[in-house]
C-alpha atoms as a PDB file:
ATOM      1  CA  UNK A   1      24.877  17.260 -21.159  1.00  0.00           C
ATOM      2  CA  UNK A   2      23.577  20.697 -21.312  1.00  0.00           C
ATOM      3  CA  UNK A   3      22.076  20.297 -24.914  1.00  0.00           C
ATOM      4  CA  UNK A   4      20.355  17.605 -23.210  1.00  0.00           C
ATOM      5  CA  UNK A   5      18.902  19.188 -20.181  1.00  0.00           C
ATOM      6  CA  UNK A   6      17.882  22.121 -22.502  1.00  0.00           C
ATOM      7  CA  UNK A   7      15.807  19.899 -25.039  1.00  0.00           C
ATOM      8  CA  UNK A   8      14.252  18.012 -22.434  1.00  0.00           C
ATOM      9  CA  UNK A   9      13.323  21.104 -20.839  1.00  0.00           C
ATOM     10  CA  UNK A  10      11.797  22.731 -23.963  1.00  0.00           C
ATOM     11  CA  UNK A  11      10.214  19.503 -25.210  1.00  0.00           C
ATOM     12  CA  UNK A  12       8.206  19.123 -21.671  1.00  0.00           C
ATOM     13  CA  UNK A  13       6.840  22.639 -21.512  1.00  0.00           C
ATOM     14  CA  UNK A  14       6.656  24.348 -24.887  1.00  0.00           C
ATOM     15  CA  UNK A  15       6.425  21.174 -27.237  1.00  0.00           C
ATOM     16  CA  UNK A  16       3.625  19.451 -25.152  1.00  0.00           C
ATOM     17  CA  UNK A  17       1.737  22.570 -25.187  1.00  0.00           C
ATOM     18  CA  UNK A  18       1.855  22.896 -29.225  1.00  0.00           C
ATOM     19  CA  UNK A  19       1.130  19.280 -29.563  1.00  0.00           C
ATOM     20  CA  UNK A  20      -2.128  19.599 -27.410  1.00  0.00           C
ATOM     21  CA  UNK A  21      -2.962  22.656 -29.737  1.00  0.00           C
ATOM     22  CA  UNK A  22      -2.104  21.500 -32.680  1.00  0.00           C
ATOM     23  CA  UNK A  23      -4.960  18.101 -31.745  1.00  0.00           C
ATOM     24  CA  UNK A  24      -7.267  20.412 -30.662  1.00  0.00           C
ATOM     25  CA  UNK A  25      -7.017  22.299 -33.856  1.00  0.00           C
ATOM     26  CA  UNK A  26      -7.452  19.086 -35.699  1.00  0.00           C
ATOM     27  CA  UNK A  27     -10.589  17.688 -33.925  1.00  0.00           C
ATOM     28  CA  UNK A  28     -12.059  21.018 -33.739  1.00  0.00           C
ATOM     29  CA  UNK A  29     -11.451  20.658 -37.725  1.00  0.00           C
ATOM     30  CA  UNK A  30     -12.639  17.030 -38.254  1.00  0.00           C
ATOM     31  CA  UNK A  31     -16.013  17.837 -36.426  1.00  0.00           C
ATOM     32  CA  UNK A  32     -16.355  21.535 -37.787  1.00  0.00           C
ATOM     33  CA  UNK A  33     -19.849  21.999 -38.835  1.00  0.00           C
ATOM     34  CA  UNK A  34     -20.280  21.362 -42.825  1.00  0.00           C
ATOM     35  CA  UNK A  35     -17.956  18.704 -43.097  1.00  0.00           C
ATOM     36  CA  UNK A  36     -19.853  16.063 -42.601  1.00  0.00           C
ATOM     37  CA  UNK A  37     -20.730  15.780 -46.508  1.00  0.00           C
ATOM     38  CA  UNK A  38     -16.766  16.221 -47.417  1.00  0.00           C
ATOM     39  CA  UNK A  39     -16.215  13.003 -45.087  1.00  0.00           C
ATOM     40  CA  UNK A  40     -18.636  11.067 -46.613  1.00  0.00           C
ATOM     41  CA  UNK A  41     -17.796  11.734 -50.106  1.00  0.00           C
ATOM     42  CA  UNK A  42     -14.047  10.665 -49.491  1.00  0.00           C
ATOM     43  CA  UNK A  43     -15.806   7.331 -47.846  1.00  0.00           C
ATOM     44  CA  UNK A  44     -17.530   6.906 -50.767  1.00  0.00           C
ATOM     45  CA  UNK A  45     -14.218   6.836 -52.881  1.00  0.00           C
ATOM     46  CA  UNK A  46     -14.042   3.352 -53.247  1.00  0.00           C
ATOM     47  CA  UNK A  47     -17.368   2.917 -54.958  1.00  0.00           C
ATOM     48  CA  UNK A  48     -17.386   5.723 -57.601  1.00  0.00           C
ATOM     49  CA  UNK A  49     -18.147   4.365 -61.257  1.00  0.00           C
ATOM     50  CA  UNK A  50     -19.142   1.047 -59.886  1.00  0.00           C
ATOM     51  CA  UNK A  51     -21.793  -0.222 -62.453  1.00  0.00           C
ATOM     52  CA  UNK A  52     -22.162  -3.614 -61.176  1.00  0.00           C
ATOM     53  CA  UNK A  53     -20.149  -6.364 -59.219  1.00  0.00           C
ATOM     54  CA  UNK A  54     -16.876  -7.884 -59.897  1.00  0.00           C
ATOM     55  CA  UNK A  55     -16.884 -10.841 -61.531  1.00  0.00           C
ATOM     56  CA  UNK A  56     -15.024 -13.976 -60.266  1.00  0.00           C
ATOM     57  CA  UNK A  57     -12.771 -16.066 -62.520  1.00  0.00           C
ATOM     58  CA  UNK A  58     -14.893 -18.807 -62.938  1.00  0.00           C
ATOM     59  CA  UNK A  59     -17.904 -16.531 -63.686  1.00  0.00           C
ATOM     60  CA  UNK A  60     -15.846 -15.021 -66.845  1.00  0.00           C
ATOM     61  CA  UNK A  61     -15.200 -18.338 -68.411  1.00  0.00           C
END
Protein backbone atom coordinates (compact mmCIF):
# COMPACT_ATOMS: atom_id res chain seq x y z
CA UNK A 1 0.00 0.00 0.00
CA UNK A 2 2.81 2.33 0.46
CA UNK A 3 4.28 1.75 -3.13
CA UNK A 4 0.93 2.83 -3.98
CA UNK A 5 0.45 5.99 -2.08
CA UNK A 6 4.05 6.92 -3.18
CA UNK A 7 3.37 6.56 -7.07
CA UNK A 8 0.22 8.23 -6.88
CA UNK A 9 1.82 10.91 -5.09
CA UNK A 10 4.72 11.37 -7.57
CA UNK A 11 2.55 10.80 -10.64
CA UNK A 12 0.10 13.85 -9.47
CA UNK A 13 2.79 16.41 -8.80
CA UNK A 14 6.03 15.71 -10.63
CA UNK A 15 4.65 13.58 -13.66
CA UNK A 16 1.79 16.08 -14.51
CA UNK A 17 4.21 18.81 -14.43
CA UNK A 18 6.69 17.03 -17.09
CA UNK A 19 3.79 16.03 -19.17
CA UNK A 20 2.55 19.73 -19.45
CA UNK A 21 6.27 20.56 -20.39
CA UNK A 22 7.00 18.09 -22.42
CA UNK A 23 3.37 19.45 -24.76
CA UNK A 24 4.46 22.70 -24.46
CA UNK A 25 7.80 21.81 -25.84
CA UNK A 26 6.08 20.06 -28.65
CA UNK A 27 3.63 22.81 -29.79
CA UNK A 28 6.14 25.39 -29.23
CA UNK A 29 8.08 22.97 -31.83
CA UNK A 30 5.23 22.24 -34.32
CA UNK A 31 4.55 26.09 -34.70
CA UNK A 32 8.33 27.21 -34.43
CA UNK A 33 8.93 29.72 -37.05
CA UNK A 34 10.53 28.01 -40.37
CA UNK A 35 8.70 24.98 -40.23
CA UNK A 36 6.04 25.68 -42.02
CA UNK A 37 7.84 24.51 -45.41
CA UNK A 38 9.12 21.10 -43.55
CA UNK A 39 5.23 20.44 -42.83
CA UNK A 40 4.20 20.92 -46.09
CA UNK A 41 6.74 18.94 -47.80
CA UNK A 42 5.91 15.79 -45.57
CA UNK A 43 2.05 16.63 -46.75
CA UNK A 44 3.11 16.52 -49.99
CA UNK A 45 4.55 12.89 -49.56
CA UNK A 46 1.87 11.21 -51.07
CA UNK A 47 2.10 12.93 -54.42
CA UNK A 48 5.87 12.86 -55.20
CA UNK A 49 6.65 11.29 -58.77
CA UNK A 50 3.04 11.39 -59.68
CA UNK A 51 3.11 11.86 -63.55
CA UNK A 52 -0.45 11.39 -64.19
CA UNK A 53 -3.59 9.57 -62.69
CA UNK A 54 -4.15 6.04 -61.83
CA UNK A 55 -5.72 4.15 -64.14
CA UNK A 56 -8.82 1.99 -63.37
CA UNK A 57 -9.10 -1.66 -64.45
CA UNK A 58 -11.37 -1.23 -67.06
CA UNK A 59 -9.38 1.74 -68.48
CA UNK A 60 -6.19 -0.73 -68.91
CA UNK A 61 -8.03 -3.26 -70.93
Amino acid sequence: MENYTILRQFADSWMLLLLFVFFVGVVVWVFRPGSAESHDDSANIPFRHDDKPAQSKEARQ
